[in-house]
C-alpha atoms as a PDB file:
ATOM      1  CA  UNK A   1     -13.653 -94.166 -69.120  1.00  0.00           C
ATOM      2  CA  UNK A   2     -17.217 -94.796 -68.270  1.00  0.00           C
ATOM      3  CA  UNK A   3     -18.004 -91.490 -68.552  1.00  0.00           C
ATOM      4  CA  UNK A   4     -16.086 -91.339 -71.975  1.00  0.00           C
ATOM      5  CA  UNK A   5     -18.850 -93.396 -72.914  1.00  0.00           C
ATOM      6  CA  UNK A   6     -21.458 -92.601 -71.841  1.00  0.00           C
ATOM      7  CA  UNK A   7     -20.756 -88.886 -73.131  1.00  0.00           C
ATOM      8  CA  UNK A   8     -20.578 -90.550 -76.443  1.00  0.00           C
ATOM      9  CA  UNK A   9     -23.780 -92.337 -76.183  1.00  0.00           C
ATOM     10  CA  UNK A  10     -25.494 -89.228 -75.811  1.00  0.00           C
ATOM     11  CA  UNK A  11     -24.243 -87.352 -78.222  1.00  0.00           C
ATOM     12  CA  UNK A  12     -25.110 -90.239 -81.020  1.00  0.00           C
ATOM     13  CA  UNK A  13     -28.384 -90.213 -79.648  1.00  0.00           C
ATOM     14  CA  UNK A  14     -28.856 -86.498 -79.959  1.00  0.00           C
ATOM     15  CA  UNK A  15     -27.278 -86.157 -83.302  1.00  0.00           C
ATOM     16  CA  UNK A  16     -29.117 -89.079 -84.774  1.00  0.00           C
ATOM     17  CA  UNK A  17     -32.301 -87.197 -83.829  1.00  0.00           C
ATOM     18  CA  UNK A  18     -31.088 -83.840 -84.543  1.00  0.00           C
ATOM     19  CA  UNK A  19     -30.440 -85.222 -88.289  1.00  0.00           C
ATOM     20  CA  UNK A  20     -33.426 -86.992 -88.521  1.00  0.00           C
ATOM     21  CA  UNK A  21     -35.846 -84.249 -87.535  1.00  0.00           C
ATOM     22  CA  UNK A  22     -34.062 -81.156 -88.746  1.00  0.00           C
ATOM     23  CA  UNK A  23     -31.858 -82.843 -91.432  1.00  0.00           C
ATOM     24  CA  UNK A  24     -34.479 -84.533 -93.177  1.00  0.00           C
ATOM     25  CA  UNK A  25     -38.141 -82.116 -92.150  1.00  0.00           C
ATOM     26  CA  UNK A  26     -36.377 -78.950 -92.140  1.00  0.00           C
ATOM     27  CA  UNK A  27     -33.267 -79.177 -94.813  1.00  0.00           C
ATOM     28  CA  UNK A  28     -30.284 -78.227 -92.024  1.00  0.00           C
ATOM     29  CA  UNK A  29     -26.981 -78.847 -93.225  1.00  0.00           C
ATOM     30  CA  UNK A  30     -25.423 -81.747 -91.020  1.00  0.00           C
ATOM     31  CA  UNK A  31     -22.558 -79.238 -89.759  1.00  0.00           C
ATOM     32  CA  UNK A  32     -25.020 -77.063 -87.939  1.00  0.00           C
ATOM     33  CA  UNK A  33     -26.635 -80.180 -86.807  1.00  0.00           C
ATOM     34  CA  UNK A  34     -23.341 -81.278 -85.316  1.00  0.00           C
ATOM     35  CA  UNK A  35     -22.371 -78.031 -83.932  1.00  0.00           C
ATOM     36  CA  UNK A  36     -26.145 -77.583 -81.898  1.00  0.00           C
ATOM     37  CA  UNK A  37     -25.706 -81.922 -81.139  1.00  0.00           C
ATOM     38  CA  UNK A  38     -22.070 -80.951 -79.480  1.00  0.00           C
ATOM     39  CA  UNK A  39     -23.416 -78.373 -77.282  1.00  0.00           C
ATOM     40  CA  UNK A  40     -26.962 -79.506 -76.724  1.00  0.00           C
ATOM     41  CA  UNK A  41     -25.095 -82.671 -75.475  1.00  0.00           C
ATOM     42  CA  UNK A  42     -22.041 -81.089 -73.589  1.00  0.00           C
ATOM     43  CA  UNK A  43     -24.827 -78.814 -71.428  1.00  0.00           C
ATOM     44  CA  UNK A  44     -27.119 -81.544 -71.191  1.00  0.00           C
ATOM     45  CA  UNK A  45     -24.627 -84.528 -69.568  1.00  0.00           C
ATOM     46  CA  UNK A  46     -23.390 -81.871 -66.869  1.00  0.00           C
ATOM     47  CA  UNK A  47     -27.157 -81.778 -65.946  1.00  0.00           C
ATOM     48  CA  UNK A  48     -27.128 -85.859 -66.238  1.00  0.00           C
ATOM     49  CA  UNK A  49     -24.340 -86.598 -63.744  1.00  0.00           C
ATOM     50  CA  UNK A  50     -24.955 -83.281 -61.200  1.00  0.00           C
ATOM     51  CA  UNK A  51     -28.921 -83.239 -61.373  1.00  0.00           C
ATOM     52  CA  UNK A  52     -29.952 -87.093 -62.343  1.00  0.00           C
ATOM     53  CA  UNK A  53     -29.054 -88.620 -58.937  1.00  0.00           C
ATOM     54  CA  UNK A  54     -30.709 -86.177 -57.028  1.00  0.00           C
ATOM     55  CA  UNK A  55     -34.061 -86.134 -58.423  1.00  0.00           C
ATOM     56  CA  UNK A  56     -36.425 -89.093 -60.484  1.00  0.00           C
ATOM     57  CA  UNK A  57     -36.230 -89.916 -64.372  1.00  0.00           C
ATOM     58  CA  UNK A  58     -39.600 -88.281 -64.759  1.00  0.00           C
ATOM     59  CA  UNK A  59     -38.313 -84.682 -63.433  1.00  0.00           C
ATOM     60  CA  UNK A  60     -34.539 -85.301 -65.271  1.00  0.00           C
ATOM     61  CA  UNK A  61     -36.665 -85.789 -68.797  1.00  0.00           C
ATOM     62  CA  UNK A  62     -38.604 -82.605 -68.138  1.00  0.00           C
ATOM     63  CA  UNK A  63     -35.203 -80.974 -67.776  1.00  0.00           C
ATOM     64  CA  UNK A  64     -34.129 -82.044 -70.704  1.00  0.00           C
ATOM     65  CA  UNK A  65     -37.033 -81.079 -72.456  1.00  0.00           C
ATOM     66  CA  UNK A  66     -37.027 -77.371 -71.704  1.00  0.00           C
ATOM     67  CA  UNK A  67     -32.845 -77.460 -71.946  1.00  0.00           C
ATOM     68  CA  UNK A  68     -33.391 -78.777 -75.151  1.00  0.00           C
ATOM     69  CA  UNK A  69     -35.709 -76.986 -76.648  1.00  0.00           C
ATOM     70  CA  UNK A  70     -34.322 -73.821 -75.187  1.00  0.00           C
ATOM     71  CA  UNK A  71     -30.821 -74.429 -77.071  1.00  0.00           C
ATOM     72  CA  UNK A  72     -31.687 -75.644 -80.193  1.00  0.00           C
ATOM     73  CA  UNK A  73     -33.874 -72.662 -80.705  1.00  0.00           C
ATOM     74  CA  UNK A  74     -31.520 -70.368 -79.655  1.00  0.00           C
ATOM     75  CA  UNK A  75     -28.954 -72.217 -81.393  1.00  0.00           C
ATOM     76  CA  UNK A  76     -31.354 -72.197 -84.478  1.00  0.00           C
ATOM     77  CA  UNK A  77     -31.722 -68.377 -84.083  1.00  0.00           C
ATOM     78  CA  UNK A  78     -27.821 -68.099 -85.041  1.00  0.00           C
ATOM     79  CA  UNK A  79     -27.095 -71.263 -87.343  1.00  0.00           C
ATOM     80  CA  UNK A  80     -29.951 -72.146 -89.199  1.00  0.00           C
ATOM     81  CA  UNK A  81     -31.895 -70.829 -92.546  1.00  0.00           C
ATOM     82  CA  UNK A  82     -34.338 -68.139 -91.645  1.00  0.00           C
ATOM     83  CA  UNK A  83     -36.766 -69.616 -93.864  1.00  0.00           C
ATOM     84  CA  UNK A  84     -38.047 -72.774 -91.237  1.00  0.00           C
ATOM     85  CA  UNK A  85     -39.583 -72.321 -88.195  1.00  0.00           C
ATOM     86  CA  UNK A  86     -36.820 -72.517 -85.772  1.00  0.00           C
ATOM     87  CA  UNK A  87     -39.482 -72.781 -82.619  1.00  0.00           C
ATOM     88  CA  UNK A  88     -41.785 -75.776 -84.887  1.00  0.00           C
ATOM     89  CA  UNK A  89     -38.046 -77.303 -84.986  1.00  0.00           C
ATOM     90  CA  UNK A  90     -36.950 -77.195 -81.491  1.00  0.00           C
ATOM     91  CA  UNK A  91     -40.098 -78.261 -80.538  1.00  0.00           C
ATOM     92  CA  UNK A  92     -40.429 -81.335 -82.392  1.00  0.00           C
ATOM     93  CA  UNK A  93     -36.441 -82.315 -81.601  1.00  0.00           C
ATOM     94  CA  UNK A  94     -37.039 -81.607 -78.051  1.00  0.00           C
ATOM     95  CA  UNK A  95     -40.105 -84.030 -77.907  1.00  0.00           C
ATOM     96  CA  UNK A  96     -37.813 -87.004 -79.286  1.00  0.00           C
ATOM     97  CA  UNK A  97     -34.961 -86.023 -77.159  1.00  0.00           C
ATOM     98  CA  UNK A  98     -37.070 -86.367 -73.841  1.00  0.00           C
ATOM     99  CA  UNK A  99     -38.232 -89.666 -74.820  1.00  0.00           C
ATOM    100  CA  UNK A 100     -34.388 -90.826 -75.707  1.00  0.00           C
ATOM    101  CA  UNK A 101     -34.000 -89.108 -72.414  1.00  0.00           C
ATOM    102  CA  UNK A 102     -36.000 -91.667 -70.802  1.00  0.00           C
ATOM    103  CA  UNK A 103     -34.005 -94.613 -71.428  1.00  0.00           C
ATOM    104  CA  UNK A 104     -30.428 -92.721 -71.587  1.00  0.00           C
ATOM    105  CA  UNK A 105     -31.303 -91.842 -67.894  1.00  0.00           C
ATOM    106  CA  UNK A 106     -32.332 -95.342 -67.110  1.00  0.00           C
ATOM    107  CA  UNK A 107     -28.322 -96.278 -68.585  1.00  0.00           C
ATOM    108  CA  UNK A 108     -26.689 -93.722 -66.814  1.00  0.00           C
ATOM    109  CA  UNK A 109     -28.279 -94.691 -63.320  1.00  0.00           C
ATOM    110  CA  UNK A 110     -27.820 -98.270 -63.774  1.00  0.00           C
ATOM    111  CA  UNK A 111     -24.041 -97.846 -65.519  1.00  0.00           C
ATOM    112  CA  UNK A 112     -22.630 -95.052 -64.713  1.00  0.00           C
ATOM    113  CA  UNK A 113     -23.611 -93.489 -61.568  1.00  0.00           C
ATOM    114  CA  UNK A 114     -23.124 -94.970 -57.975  1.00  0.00           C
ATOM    115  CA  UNK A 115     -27.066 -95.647 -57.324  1.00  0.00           C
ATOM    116  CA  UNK A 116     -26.323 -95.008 -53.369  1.00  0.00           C
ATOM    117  CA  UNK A 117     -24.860 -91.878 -53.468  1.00  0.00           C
ATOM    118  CA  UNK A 118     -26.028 -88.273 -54.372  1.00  0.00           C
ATOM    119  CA  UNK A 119     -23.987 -85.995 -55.836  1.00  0.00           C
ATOM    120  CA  UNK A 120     -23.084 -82.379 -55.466  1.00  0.00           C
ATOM    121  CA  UNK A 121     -20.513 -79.998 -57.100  1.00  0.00           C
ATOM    122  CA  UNK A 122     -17.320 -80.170 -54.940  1.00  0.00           C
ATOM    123  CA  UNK A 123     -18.463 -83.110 -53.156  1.00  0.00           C
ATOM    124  CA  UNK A 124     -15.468 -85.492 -52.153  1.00  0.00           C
ATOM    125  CA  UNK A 125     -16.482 -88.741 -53.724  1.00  0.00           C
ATOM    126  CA  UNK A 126     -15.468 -91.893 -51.515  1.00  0.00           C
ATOM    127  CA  UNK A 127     -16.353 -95.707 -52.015  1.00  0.00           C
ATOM    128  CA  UNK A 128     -19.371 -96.286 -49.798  1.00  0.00           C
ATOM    129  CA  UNK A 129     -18.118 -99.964 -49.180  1.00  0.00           C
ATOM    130  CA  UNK A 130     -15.187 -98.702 -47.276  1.00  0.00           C
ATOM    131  CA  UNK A 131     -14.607 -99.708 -43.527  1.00  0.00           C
ATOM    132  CA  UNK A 132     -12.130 -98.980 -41.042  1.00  0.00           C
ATOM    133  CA  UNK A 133      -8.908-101.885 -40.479  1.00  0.00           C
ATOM    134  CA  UNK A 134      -7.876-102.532 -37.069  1.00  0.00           C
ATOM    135  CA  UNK A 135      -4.764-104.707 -36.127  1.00  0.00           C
ATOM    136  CA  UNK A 136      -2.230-104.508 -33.118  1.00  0.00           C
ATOM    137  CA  UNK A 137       0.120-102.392 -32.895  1.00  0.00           C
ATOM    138  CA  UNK A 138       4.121-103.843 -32.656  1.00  0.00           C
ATOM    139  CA  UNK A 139       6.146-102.679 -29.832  1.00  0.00           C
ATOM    140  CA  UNK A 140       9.708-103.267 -28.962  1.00  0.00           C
ATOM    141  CA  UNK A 141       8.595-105.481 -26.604  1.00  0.00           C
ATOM    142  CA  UNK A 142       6.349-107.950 -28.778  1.00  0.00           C
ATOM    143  CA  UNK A 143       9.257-108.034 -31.472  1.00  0.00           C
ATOM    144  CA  UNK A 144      12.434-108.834 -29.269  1.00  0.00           C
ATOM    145  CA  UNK A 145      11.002-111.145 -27.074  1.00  0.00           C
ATOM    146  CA  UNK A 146      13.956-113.127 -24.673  1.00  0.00           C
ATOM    147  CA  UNK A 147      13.472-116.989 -23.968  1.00  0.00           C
END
C-alpha cells in the first residue's frame, strides 16, 4: 500500500508541474500533459525504488533530471504542437522536477524504503530484524515420564 502511495505522490507532483510549466507557458492541452505525467512518472519511480537506495539524493536528482528531460522531449516530439519549443519545454519542466525530486527522495527514503537495506532486481527481500529461535526439543522420554 505504501508504495500505492507513494506512486501517487509522484505522479501529482509531476503533473502539477507538467501543467504549470507546459499548461500555462506553452498552451499543452492537459491530456497530453497527463499522458507524458503517467509515463514520466511510471519510468521514473522504477528508478526511485531500484536506484535511490543504492546511491545519494544528489546523484538520484541528477537522474531524474536527464530521465526527465529526455522523455518529455521525446514525448513532446510525438504529442505536442509543433509550434513551441519542445527542448525550451523539457528543459524548464525538468529543472522543477529535480528540485521536487529533492524532497520526494527525502519521503521515499524516510517512508517507504527500508533505510538498511540496498536493493537489487531479484533480490529476496527479508526483515533485517529477524533472528534465529531455539527451544528443546520433546522426546518420548521427556513427555511420558513414570513416577
Amino acid at each position: 500500500m505504501k508504495h500505492a502511495t507513494s506512486f501517487f505522490i509522484k505522479l501529482l507532483i509531476t503533473t502539477v508541474i507538467l501543467w504549470i510549466i507546459l499548461g500555462i507557458f506553452f498552451d499543452v492541452s492537459f491530456g497530453d500533459i497527463l499522458l507524458t505525467s503517467i509515463i514520466l512518472s511510471a519510468v521514473a519511480y522504477l528508478g526511485d525504488t531500484f536506484i535511490l537506495p543504492n546511491v545519494d539524493n544528489f546523484w538520484a536528482t541528477i537522474g531524474d533530471f536527464g530521465l526527465s528531460f529526455l522523455s518529455i522531449y521525446i514525448i513532446g516530439q510525438f504529442l505536442f504542437e509543433l509550434n513551441i519549443s519542445i527542448a525550451d519545454a523539457a528543459l524548464l519542466s525538468a529543472l522543477f522536477i529535480a528540485v521536487g525530486e529533492i524532497f520526494y527522495h527525502r519521503y521515499m527514503k524516510d517512508r517507504v524504503l527500508n533505510k538498511n537495506e540496498k536493493y537489487y532486481p531479484g533480490k529476496i527481500r527479508t526483515p533485517s530484524r529477524m533472528q534465529t529461535e531455539f527451544s528443546s526439543e520433546i522426546t518420548d522420554e521427556n513427555h511420558h515420564k513414570e513416577d
